[in-house]
Protein backbone atom coordinates (compact mmCIF):
# COMPACT_ATOMS: atom_id res chain seq x y z
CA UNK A 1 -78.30 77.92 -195.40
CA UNK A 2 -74.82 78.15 -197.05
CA UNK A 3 -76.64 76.45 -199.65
CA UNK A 4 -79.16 78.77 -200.43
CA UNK A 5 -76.67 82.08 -199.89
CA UNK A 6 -76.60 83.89 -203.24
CA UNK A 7 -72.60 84.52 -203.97
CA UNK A 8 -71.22 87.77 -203.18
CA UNK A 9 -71.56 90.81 -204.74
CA UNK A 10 -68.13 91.78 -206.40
CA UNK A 11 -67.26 94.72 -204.32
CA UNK A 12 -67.01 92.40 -200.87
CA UNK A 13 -65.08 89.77 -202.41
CA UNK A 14 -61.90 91.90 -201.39
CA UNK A 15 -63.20 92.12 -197.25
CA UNK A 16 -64.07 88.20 -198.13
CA UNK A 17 -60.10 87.71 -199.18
CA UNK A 18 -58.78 89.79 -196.62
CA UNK A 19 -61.18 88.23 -193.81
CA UNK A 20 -59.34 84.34 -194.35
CA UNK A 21 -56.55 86.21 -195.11
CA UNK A 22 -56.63 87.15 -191.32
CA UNK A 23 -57.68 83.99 -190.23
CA UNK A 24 -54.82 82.29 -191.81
CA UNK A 25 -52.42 85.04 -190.50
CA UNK A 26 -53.97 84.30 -187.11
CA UNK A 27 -52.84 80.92 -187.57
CA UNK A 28 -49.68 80.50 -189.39
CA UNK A 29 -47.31 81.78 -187.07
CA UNK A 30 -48.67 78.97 -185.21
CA UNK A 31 -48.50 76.40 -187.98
CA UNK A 32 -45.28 74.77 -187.38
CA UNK A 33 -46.44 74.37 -183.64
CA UNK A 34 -43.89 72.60 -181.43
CA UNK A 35 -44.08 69.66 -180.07
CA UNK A 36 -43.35 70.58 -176.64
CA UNK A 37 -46.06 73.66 -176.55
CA UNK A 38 -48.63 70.59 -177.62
CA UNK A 39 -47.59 68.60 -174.69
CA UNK A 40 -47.39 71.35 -172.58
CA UNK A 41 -51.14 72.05 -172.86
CA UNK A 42 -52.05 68.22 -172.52
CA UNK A 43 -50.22 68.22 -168.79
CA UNK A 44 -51.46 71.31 -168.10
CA UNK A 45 -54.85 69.82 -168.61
CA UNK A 46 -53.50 66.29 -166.51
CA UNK A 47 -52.95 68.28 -163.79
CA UNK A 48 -56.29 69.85 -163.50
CA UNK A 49 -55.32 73.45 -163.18
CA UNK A 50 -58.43 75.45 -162.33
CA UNK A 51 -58.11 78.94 -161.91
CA UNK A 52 -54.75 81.28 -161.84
CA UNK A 53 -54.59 84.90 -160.24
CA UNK A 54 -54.42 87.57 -162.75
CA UNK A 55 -51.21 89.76 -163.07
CA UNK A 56 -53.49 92.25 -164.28
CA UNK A 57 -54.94 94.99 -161.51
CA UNK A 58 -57.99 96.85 -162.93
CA UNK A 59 -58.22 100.19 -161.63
CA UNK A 60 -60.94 102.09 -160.55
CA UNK A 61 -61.62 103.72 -163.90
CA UNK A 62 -61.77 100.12 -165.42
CA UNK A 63 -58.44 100.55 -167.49
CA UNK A 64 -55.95 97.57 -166.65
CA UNK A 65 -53.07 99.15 -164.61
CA UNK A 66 -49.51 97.21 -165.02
CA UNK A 67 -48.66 95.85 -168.53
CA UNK A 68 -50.31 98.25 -170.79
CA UNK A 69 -46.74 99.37 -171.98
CA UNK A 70 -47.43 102.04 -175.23
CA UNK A 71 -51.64 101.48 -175.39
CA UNK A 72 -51.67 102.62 -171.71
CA UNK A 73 -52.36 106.17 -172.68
CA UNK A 74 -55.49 104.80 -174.81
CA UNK A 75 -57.12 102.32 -172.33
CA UNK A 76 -57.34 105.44 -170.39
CA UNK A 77 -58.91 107.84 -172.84
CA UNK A 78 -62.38 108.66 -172.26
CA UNK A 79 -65.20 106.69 -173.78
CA UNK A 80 -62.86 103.31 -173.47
CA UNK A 81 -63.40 101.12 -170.50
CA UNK A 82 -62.96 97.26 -169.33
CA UNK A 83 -59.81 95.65 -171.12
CA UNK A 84 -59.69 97.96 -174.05
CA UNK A 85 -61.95 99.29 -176.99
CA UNK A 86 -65.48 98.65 -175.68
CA UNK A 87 -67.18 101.98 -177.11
CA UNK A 88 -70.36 103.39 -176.60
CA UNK A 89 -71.95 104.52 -179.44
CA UNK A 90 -72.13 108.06 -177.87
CA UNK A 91 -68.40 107.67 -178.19
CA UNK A 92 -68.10 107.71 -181.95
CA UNK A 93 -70.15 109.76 -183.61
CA UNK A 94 -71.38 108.88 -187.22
CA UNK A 95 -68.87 109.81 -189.76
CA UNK A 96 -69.48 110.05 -193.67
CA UNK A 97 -69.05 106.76 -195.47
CA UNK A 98 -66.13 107.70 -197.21
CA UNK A 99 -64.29 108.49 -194.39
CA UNK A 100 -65.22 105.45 -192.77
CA UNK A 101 -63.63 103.36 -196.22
CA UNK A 102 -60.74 105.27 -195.96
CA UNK A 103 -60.35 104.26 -192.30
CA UNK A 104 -61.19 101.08 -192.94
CA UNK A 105 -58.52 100.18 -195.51
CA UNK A 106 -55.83 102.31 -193.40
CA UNK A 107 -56.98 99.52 -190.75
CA UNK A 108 -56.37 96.84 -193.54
CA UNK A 109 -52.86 98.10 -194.16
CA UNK A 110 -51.93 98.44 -191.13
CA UNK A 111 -52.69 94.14 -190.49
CA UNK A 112 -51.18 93.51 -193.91
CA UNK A 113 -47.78 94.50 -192.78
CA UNK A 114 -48.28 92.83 -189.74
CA UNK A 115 -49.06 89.46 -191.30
CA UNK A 116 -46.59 89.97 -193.31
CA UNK A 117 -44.28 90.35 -190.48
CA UNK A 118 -45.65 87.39 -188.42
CA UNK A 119 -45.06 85.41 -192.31
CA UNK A 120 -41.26 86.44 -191.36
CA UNK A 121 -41.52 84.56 -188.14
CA UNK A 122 -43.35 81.66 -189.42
CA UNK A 123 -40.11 80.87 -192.43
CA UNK A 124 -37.61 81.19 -189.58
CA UNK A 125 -39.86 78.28 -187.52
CA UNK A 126 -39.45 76.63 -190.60
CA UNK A 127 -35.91 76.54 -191.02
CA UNK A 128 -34.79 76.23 -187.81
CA UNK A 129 -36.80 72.89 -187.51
CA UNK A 130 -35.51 71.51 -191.39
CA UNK A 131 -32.51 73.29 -192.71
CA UNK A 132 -30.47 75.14 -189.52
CA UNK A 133 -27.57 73.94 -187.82
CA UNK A 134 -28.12 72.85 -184.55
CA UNK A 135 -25.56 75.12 -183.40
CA UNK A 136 -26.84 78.39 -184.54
CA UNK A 137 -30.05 77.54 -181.86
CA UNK A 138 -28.70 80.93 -180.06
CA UNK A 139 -28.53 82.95 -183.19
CA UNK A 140 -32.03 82.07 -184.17
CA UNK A 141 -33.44 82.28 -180.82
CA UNK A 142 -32.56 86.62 -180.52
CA UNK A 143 -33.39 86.82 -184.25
CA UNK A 144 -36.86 85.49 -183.26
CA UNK A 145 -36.91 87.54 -179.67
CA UNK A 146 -36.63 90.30 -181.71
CA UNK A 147 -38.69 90.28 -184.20
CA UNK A 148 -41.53 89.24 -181.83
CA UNK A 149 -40.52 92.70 -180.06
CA UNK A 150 -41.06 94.27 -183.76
CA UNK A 151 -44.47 93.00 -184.45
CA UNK A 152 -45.58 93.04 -180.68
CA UNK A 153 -44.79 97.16 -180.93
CA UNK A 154 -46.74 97.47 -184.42
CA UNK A 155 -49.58 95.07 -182.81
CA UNK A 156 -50.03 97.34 -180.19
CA UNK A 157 -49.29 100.84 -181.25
CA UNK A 158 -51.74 103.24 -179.73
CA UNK A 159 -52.49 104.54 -183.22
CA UNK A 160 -53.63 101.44 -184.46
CA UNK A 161 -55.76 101.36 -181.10
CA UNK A 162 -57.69 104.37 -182.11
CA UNK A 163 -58.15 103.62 -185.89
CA UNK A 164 -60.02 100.60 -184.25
CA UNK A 165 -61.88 102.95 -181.40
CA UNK A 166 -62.77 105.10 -185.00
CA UNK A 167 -64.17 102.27 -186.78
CA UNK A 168 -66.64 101.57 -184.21
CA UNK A 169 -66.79 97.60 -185.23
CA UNK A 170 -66.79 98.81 -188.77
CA UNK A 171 -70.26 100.42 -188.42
CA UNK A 172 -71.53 101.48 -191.79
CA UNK A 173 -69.14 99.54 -194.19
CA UNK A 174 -72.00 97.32 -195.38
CA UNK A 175 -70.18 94.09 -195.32
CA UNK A 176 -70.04 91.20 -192.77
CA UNK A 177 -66.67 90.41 -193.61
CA UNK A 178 -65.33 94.29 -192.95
CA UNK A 179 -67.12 94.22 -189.80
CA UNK A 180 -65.63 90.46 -188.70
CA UNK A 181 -62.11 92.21 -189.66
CA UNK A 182 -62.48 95.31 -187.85
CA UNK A 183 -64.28 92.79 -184.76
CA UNK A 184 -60.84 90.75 -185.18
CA UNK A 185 -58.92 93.00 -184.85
CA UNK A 186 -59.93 95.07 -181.30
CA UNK A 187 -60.31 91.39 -180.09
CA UNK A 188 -56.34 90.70 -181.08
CA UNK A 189 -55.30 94.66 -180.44
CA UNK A 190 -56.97 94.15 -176.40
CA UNK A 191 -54.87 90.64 -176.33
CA UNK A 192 -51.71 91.79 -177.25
CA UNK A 193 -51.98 95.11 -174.83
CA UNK A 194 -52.61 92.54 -172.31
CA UNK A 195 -49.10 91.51 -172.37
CA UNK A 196 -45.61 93.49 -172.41
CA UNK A 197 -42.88 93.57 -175.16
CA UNK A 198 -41.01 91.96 -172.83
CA UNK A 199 -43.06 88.68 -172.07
CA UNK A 200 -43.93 88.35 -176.54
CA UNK A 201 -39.79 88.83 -176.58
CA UNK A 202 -39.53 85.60 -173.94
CA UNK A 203 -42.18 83.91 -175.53
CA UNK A 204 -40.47 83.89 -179.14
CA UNK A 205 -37.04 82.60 -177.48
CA UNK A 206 -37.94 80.44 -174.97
CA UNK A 207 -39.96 78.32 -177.81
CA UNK A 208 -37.19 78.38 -179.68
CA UNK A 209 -34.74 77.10 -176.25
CA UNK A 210 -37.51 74.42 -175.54
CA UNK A 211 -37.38 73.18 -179.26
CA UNK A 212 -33.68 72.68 -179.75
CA UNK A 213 -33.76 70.72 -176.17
CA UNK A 214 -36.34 68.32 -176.83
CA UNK A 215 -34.57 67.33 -180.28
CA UNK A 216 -31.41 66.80 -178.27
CA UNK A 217 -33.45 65.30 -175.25
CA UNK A 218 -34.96 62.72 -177.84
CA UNK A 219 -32.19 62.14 -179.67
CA UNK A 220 -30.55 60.79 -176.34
CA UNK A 221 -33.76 59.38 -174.89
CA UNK A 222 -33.30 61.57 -171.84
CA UNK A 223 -36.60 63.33 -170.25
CA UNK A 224 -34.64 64.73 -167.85
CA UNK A 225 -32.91 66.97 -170.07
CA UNK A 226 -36.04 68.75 -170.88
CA UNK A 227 -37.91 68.69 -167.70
CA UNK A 228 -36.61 71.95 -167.11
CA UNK A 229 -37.41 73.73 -170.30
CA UNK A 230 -40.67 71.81 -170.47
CA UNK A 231 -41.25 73.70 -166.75
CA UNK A 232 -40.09 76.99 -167.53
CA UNK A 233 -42.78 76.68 -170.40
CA UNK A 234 -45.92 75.84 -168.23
CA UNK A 235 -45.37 78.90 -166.17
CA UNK A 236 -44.58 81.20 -169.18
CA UNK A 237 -48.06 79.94 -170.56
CA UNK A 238 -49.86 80.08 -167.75
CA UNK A 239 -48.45 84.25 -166.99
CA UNK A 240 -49.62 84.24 -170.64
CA UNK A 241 -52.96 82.73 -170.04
CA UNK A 242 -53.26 84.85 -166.92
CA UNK A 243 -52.90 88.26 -168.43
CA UNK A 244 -54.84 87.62 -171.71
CA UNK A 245 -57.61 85.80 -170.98
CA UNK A 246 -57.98 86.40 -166.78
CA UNK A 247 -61.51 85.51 -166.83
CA UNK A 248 -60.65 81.83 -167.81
CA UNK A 249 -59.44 78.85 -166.08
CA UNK A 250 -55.84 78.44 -167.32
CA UNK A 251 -55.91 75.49 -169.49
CA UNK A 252 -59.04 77.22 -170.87
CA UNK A 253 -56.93 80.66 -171.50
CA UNK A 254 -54.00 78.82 -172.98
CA UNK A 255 -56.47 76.42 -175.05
CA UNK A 256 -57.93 79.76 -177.03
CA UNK A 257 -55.13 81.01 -177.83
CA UNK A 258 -54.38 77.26 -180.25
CA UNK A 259 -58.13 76.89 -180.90
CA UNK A 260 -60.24 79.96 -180.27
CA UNK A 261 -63.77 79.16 -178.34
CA UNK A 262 -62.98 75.72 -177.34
CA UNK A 263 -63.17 75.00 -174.19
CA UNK A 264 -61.62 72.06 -171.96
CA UNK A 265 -65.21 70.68 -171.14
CA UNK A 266 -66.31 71.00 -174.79
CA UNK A 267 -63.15 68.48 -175.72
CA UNK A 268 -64.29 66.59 -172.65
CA UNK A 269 -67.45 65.82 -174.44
CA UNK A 270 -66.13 65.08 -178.16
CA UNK A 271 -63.23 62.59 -176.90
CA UNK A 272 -65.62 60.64 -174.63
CA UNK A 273 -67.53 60.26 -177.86
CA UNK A 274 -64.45 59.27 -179.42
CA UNK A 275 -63.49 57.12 -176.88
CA UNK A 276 -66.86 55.45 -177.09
CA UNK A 277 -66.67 54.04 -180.52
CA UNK A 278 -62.86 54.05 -180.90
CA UNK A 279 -62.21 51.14 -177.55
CA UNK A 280 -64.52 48.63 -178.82
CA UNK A 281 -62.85 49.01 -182.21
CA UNK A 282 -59.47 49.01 -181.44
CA UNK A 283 -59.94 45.58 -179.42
CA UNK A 284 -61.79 44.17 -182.29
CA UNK A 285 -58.90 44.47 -184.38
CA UNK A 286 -56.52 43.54 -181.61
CA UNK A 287 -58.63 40.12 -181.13
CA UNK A 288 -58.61 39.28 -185.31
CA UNK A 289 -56.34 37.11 -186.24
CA UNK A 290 -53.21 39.00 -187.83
CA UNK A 291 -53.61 39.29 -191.74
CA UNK A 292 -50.74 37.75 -193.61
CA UNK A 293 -48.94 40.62 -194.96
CA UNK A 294 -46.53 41.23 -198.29
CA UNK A 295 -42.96 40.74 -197.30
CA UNK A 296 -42.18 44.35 -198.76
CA UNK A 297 -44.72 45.69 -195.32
CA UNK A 298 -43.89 43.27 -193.22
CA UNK A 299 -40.87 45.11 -191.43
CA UNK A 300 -38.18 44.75 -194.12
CA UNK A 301 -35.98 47.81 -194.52
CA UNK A 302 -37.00 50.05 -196.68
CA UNK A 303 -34.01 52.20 -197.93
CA UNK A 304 -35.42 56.35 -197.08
CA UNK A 305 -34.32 57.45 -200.31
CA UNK A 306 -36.79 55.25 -201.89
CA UNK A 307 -39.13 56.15 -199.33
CA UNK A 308 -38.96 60.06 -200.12
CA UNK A 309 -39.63 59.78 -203.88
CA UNK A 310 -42.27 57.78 -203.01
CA UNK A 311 -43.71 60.24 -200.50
CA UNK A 312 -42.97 62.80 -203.10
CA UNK A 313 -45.37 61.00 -205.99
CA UNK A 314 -47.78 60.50 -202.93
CA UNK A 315 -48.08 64.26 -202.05
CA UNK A 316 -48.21 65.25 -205.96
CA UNK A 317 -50.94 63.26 -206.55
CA UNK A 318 -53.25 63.99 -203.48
CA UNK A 319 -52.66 67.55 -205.05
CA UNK A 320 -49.87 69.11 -203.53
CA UNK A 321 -48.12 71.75 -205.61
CA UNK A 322 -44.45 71.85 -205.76
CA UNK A 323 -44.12 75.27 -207.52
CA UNK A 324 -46.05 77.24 -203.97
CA UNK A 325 -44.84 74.63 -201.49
CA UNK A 326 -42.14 72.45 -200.62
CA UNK A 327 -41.72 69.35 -198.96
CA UNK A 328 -38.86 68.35 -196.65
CA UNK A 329 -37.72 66.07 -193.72
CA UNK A 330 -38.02 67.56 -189.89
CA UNK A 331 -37.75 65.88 -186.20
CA UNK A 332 -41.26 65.88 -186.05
CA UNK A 333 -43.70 66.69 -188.98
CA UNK A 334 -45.46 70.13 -189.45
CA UNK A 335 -46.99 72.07 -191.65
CA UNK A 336 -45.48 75.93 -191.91
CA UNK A 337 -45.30 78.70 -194.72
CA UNK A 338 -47.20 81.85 -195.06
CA UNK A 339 -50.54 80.97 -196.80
CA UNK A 340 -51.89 79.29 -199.82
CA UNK A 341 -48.67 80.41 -202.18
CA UNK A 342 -46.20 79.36 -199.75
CA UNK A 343 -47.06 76.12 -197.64
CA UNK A 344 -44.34 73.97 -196.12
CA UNK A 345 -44.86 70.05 -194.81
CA UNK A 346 -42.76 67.53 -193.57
CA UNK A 347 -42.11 64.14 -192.58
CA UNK A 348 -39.84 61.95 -191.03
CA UNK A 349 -38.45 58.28 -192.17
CA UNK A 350 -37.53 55.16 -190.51
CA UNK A 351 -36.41 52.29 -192.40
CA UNK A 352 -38.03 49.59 -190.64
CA UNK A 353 -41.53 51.59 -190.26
CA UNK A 354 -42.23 53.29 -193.89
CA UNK A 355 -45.27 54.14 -192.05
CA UNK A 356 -44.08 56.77 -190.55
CA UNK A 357 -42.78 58.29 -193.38
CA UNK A 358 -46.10 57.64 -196.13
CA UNK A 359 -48.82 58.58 -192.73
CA UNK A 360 -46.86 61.74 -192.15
CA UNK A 361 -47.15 62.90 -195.49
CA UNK A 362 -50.72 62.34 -196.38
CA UNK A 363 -51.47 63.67 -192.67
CA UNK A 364 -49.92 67.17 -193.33
């Protein structure tokens, strides 16, 4: 049991800190998620999209043909088959421990400046939801498109592909958390070959398009204005889904990519659990009679400004540190940054629900 563990021996402590550091880099280009790609999931799932046709052809030699763009050359080299790295172990023959180390923290490098990369993304999400002028939406959108191009190349350079073939899963490292890394990363190396430069480069600006319409679209109270983006976004995530993850459902294939092993029926179990215990308490509140509340809740305006320092003392206390984070006012709140010594939430205010403002900021 966790418990029980003993604590780990010195020397893994560093495949310990770089295995949540790659958990958190999995995530945090992610972490401001828009609204819209949220929503776009939930009426995926609404409209009970079972299966989609893959875009990917296997070949007769098990190497996916269309797609591959640079890692083609690998998929086919011998000893490789399926959807990427899957090595026998006749394949890689035992190498010296040292050798395998050195590999190992080439391999480590090579994801650092990655992550560090993807950190670049994640501060321009940031900004253009808090500080950016709306009109600089094009700007941001082709500084985005390419940089996805930029990380998508490094994330799939054949190199990398073989340092992970050499590595074998991280065979003889001697450390769970070496082997999850080097496991991590021919699982994200065979996803991102999966997909062109191309498609990450559409990806990157069409989130950026569907973000800049919805604030507009809700500023005006107007669905209609981003029906279309909203649209253009199912089918981008369901090519996505498609080419990735082919052996899933779609909602299932787009659902892994936001929260990896969960399936739809799993959340199909825990909300009707939810929904179990939440109905019956809802109405019980809903048939109390309404509590007399303080004038100062009761609806009076509340100015914002008074609101925010609040909010600010709020966040302070629960623990929040100001001199590795900061703490501003988007559309709709998030939480962004790069990791532990960079982590940015928001909130929104409204002066006749301070709510909204307070929930916002304890939530994130």
């Amino acid at each position: 049991s966790p418990s029980s563990a003993p604590p780990p021996a010195p020397q893994l402590r560093g495949h310990q800190r770089e295995h949540r550091r790659r958990l958190r880099a999995r995530r945090t280009p992610r972490s401001p998620f828009p609204l819209f790609v949220s929503l776009a999931a939930a009426l995926l799932a609404m409209a009970t999209v079972t299966a989609m046709t893959t875009a990917a052809v296997r070949g007769t030699g098990g190497g996916v043909v269309g797609g591959m763009g640079r890692a083609r050359a690998l998929r086919s080299a011998p000893g490789l088959r399926g959807r990427g790295l899957a090595a026998t172990a006749s394949t890689v023959p035992p190498v010296p421990a040292a050798a395998t180390k050195e590999r190992y923290q080439r391999l480590c490098d090579r994801l650092k400046e990655i992550s560090q990369l993807a950190g670049v993304s994640s501060i321009l999400g940031w900004d253009e939801q808090t500080m950016m002028p709306s009109g600089a939406a094009p700007t941001r959108g082709a500084q985005k498109s390419v940089l996805a191009a930029v990380i998508h190349e490094k994330q799939t350079d054949p190199s990398l592909g073989e340092l992970i073939q050499e590595l074998n899963g991280g065979e003889g490292l001697g450390c769970d958390y070496a082997r999850a890394n080097c496991r991590d990363a021919k699982r994200d190396f065979e996803l991102e070959t999966s997909k062109s430069k191309e498609l990450a480069k559409r990806e990157a600006e069409l989130e950026g398009e569907c973000f800049s319409t919805w604030v507009k679209a809700r500023k005006e109270d107007d669905w209609k204005l981003f029906e279309p983006k909203l649209r253009e976004m199912f089918e981008l995530k369901k090519e996505v889904a498609a080419l990735t993850r082919p052996e899933l459902p779609a909602y299932d294939g787009a659902l892994d990519a936001f929260e990896r092993g969960m399936p739809a029926s799993r959340l199909d179990q825990i909300f009707a659990e939810l929904k179990a215990d939440l109905l019956p308490l809802v109405q019980a509140v809903i048939d109390k009679e309404p509590p007399s509340l303080p004038e100062a809740v009761a609806g009076t305006p509340f100015p914002v400004e008074k609101q925010a320092e609040l909010c600010l003392e709020v966040a302070k206390d629960i623990g929040f540190d100001m001199q590795r984070g900061r703490f501003d006012v988007s559309v709709h709140p998030f939480t962004g940054g790069v990791g532990p010594k960079d982590v940015r939430i928001t909130t929104r205010y409204s002066e006749t629900n301070w709510m909204e403002g307070i929930g916002g900021t304890i939530h994130e």
